[in-house]
Protein backbone atom coordinates (compact mmCIF):
# COMPACT_ATOMS: atom_id res chain seq x y z
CA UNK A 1 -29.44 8.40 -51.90
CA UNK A 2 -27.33 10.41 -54.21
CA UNK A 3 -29.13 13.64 -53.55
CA UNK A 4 -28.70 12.79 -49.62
CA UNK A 5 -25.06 12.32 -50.04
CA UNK A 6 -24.39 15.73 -51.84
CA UNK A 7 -26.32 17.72 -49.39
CA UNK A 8 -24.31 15.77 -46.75
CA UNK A 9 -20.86 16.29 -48.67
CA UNK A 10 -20.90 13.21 -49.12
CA UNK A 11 -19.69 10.82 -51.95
CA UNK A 12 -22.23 8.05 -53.06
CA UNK A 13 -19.79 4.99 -52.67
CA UNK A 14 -18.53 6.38 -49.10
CA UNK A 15 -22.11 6.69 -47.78
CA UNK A 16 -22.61 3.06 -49.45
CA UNK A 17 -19.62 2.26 -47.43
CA UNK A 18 -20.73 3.49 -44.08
CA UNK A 19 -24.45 1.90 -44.55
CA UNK A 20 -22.57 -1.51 -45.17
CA UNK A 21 -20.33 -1.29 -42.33
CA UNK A 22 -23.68 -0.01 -40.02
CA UNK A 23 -25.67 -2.97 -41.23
CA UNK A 24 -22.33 -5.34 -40.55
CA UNK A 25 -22.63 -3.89 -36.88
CA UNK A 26 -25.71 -3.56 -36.53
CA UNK A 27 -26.70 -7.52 -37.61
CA UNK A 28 -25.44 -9.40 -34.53
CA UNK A 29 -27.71 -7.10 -32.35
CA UNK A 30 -31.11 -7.29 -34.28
CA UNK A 31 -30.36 -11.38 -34.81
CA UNK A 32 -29.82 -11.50 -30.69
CA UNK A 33 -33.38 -9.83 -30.36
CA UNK A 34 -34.88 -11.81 -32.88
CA UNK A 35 -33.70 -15.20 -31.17
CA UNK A 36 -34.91 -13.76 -28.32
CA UNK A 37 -38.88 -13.10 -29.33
CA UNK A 38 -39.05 -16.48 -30.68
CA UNK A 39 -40.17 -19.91 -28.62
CA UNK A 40 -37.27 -21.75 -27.59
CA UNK A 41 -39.23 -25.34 -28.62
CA UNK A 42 -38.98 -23.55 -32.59
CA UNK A 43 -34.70 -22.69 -31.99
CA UNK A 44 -34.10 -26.54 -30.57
CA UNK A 45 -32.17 -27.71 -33.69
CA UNK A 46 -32.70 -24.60 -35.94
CA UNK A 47 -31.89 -21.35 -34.89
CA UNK A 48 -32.65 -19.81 -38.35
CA UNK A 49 -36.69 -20.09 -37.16
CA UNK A 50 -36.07 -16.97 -35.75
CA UNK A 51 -36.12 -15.43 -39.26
CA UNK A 52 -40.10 -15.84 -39.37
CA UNK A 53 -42.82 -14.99 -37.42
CA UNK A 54 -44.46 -15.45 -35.13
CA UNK A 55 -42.69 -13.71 -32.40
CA UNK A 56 -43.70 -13.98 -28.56
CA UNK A 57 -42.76 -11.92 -25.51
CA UNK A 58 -42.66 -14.92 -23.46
CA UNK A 59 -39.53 -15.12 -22.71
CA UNK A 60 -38.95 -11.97 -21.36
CA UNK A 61 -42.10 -12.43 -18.96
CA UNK A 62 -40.29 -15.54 -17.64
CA UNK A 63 -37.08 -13.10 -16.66
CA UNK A 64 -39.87 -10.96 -14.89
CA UNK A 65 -42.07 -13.70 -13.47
CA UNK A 66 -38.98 -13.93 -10.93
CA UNK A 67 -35.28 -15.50 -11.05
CA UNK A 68 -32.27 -14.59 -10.28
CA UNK A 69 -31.72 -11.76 -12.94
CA UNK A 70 -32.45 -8.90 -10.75
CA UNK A 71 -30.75 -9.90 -8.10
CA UNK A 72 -27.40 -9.79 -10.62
CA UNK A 73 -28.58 -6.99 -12.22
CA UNK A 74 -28.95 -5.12 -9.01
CA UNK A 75 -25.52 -6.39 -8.06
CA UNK A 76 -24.02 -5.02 -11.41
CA UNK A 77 -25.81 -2.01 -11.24
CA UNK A 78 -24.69 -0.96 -7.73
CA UNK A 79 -21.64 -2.25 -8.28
CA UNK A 80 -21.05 -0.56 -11.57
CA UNK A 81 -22.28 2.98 -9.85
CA UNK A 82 -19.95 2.14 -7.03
CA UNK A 83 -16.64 1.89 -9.12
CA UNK A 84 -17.81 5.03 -10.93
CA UNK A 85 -18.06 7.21 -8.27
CA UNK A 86 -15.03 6.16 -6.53
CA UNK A 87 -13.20 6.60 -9.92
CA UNK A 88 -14.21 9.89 -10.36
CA UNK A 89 -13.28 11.22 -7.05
CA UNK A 90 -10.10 9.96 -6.69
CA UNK A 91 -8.93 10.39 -10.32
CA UNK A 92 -10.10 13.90 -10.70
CA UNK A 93 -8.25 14.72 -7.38
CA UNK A 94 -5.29 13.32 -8.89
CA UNK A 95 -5.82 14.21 -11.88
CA UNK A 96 -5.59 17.60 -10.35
CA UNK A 97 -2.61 17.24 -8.25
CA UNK A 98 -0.32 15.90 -10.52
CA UNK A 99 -1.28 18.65 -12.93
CA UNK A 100 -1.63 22.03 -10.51
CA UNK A 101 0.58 20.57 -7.50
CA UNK A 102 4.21 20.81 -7.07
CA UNK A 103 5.23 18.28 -4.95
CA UNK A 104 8.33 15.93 -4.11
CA UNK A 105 9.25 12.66 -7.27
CA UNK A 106 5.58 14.34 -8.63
CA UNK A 107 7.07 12.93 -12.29
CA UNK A 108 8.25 10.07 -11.09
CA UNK A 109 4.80 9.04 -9.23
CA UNK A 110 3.08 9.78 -12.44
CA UNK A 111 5.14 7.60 -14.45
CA UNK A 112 4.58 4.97 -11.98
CA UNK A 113 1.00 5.24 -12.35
CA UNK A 114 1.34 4.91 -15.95
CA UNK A 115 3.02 1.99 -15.92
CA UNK A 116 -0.13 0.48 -14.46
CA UNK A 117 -1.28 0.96 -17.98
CA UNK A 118 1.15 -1.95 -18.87
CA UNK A 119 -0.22 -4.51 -16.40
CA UNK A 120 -2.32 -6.63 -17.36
CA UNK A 121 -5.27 -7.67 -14.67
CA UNK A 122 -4.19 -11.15 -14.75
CA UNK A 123 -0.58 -10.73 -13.76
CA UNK A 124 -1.77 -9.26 -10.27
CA UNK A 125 -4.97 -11.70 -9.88
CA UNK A 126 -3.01 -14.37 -7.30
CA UNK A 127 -1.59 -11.56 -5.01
CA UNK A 128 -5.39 -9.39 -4.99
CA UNK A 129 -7.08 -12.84 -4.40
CA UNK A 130 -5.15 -13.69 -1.67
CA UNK A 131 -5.23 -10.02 -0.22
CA UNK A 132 -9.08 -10.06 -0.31
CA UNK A 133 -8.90 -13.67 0.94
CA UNK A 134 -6.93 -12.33 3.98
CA UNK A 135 -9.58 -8.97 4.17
CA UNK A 136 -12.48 -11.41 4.25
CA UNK A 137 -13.75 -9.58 1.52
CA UNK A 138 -14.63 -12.18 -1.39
CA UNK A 139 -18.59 -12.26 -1.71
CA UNK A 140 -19.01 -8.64 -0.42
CA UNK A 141 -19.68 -5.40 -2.68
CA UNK A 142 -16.53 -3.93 -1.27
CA UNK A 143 -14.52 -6.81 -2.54
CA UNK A 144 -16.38 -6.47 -5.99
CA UNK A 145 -16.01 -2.42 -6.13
CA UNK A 146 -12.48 -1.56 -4.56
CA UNK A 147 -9.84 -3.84 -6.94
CA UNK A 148 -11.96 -0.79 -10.09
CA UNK A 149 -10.72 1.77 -8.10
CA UNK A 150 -7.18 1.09 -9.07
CA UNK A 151 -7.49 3.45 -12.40
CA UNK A 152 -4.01 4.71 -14.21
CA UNK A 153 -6.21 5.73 -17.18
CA UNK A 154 -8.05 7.85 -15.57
CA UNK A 155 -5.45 9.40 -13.67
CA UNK A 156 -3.50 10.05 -16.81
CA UNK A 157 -6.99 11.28 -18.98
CA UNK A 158 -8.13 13.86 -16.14
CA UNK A 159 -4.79 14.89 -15.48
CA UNK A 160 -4.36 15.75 -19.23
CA UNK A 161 -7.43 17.66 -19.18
CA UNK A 162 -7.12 20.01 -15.91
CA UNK A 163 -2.99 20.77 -17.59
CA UNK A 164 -5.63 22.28 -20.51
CA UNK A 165 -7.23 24.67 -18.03
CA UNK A 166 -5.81 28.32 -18.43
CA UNK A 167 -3.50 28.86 -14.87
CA UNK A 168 -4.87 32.02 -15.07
CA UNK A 169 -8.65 30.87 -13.94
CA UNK A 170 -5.90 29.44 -10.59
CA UNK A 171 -4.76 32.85 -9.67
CA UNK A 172 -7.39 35.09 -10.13
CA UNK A 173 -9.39 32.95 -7.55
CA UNK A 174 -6.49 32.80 -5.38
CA UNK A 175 -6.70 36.39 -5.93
CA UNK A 176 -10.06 36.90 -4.88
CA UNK A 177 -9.36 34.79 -1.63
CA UNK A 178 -10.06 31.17 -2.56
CA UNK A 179 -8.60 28.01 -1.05
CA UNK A 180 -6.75 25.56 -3.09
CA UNK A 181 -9.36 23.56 -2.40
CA UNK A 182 -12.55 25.60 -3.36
CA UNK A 183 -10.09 26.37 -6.46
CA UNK A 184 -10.60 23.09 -7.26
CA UNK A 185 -14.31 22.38 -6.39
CA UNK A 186 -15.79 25.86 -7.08
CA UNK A 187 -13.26 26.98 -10.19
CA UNK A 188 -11.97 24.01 -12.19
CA UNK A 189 -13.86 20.69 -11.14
CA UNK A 190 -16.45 22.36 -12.91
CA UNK A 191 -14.70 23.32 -16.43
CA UNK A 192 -14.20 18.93 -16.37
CA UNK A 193 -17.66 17.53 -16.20
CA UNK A 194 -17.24 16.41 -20.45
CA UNK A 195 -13.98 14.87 -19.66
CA UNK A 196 -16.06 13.35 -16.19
CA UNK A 197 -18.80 12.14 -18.13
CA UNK A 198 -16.50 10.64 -20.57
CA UNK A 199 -14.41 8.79 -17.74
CA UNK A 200 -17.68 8.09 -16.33
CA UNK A 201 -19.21 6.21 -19.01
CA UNK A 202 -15.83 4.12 -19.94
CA UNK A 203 -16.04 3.00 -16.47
CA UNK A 204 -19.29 2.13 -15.90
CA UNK A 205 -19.38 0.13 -19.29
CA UNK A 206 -16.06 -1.26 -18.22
CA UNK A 207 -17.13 -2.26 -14.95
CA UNK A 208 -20.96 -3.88 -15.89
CA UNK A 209 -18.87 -6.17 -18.58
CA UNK A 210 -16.37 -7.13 -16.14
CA UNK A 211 -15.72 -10.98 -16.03
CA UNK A 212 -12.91 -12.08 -14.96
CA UNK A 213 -12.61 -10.76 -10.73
CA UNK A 214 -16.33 -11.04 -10.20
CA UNK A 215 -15.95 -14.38 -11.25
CA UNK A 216 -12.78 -14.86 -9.00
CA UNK A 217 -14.12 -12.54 -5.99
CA UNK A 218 -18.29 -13.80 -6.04
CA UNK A 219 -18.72 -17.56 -5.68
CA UNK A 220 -22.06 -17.38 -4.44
CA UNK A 221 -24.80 -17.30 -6.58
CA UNK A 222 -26.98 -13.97 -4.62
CA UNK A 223 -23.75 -11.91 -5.47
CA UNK A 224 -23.30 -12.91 -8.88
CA UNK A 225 -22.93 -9.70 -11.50
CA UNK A 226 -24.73 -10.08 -14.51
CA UNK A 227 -21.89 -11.40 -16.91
CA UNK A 228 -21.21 -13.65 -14.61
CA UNK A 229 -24.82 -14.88 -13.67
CA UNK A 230 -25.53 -15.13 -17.48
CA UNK A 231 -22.71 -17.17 -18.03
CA UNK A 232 -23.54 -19.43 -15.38
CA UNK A 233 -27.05 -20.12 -16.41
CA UNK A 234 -25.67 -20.55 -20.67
CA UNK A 235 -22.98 -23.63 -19.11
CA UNK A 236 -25.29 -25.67 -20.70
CA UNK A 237 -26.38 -23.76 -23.71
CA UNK A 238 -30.22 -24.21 -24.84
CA UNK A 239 -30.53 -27.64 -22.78
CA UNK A 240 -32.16 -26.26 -19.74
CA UNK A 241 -33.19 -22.74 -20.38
CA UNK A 242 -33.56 -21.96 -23.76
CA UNK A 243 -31.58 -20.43 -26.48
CA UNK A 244 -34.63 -18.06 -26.53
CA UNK A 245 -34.31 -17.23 -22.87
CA UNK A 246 -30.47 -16.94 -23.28
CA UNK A 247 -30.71 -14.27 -25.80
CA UNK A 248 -33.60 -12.19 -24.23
CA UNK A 249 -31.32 -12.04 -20.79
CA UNK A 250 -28.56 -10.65 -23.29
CA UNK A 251 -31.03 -8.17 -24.47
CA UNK A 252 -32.28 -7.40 -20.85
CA UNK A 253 -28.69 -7.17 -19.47
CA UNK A 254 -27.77 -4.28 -22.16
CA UNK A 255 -30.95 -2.17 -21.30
CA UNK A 256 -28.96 0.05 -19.09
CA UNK A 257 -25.60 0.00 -21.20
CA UNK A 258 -27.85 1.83 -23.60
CA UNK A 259 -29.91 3.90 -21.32
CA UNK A 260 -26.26 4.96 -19.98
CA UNK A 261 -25.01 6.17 -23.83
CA UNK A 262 -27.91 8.03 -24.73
CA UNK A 263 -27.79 10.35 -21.45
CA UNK A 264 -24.17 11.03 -21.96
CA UNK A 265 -23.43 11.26 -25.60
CA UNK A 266 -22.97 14.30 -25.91
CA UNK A 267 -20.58 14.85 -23.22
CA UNK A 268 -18.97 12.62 -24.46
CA UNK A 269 -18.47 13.77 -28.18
CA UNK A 270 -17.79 17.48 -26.09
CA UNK A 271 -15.00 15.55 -24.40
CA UNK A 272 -13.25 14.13 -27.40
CA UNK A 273 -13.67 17.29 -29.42
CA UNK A 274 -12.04 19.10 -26.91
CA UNK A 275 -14.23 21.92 -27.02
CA UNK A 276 -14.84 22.53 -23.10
CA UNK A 277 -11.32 24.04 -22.42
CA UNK A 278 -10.32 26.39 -24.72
């Protein structure tokens, strides 16, 4: 390990260091996975049997021999894609306007939106409950996807990143004849796809974990999200289902939280760096 840490530049105890804190992370996961390979008769009373073999994929063939986990996970999946999109769209156009656009109170609108950074999601919850009461909206993807939409950090993150953009790259295709608009789509929108994936991902992750609305907006069981379907079916821990089945539906419901990180990575290291722009 030594010789790995000098070619690496690093020192001995700080790699030590980062292996603990990986292996600190990393335990709650590979405990979760463990539980979940093991027969939920062995947990009932002692969880620790998941420590030793032997291991069965049983109880993820009872998540595909049919339930209600892909209906939620199709809910949270379209859901999740929905919010995503619509994020992206309307925060990169404002992200752009605020940014490129001179326009009347154009400060004063952006510090308005970031004072939505300041609210929490509960404050608002009686007034958008009763508004989507009154739109007929509860149980309905729309009711699920639009309350997302509302996103002053990504208004502030992709305006920061288009003020990065050379103005220069603005007026020579103004020069050459282009439209504000294809400015935008044809010029810049392009230069922002790390920042985009970066948004992106935050939201999507964001808006699969989400609790607290669907739980509010969805009280039928068919439009359940996963967090919330989960939750229902763990009310009564390992009594009914299993702490077996429990923990491989954990497992199952993080499949495409992971699939999601290992496309974008590196978009979204580009992003943070702030290499794209320079």
């Amino acid at each position: 390990m030594a010789a790995d840490a000098r070619r690496t530049g690093w020192s001995p105890g700080a790699l030590a260091g980062v292996l603990l804190a990986a292996a600190l992370m990393l335990a709650p996961l590979v405990w979760t996975l463990l539980l979940s390979l093991k027969d939920n008769a062995e947990l009932v009373g002692n969880s620790g049997a998941a420590l030793a073999p032997p291991y069965t994929l049983e109880n993820y063939a009872s998540i595909l021999r049919g339930n209600q986990v892909f209906r939620w996970l199709g809910n949270s999946l379209l859901v999740s894609i929905g919010t995503t999109i619509g994020v992206l769209v309307l925060c990169s156009l404002a992200g752009y306007g605020f940014a490129r656009l001179e326009f009347p109170f154009r400060r004063t609108l952006f510090i308005f939106v970031l004072l939505g950074l300041a609210i929490p999601e509960q404050a608002v919850i009686l007034p958008q409950h009763q508004l989507f009461a009154d739109l007929r909206l509860h149980n309905s993807y729309p009711g699920l996807i639009l309350p997302g939409l509302a996103g002053p950090f990504g208004v502030f993150f992709m305006t920061q990143y288009f003020r990065a953009i050379p103005r220069d790259l603005d007026e020579a295709a103004m020069l050459d004849g282009a439209s504000r608009f294809r400015t935008f789509w044809k010029v810049l929108l392009p230069l922002t796809l790390p920042a985009q994936a970066t948004l992106g991902v935050f939201t999507f992750l964001g808006t699969w974990n989400s609790y607290w609305w669907p739980l509010i907006s969805a009280t039928k069981s068919d439009m359940y999200t996963l967090t919330v379907g989960l939750a229902s079916a763990q009310m009564n821990y390992a009594q009914t289902s299993g702490l077996g089945f429990l923990m491989a539906q954990a497992v199952f419901a993080s499949i495409p939280i992971f699939i999601v990180y290992l496309i974008f990575q590196k978009q979204i290291v580009r992003a943070m760096a702030g290499t794209a722009v320079k």
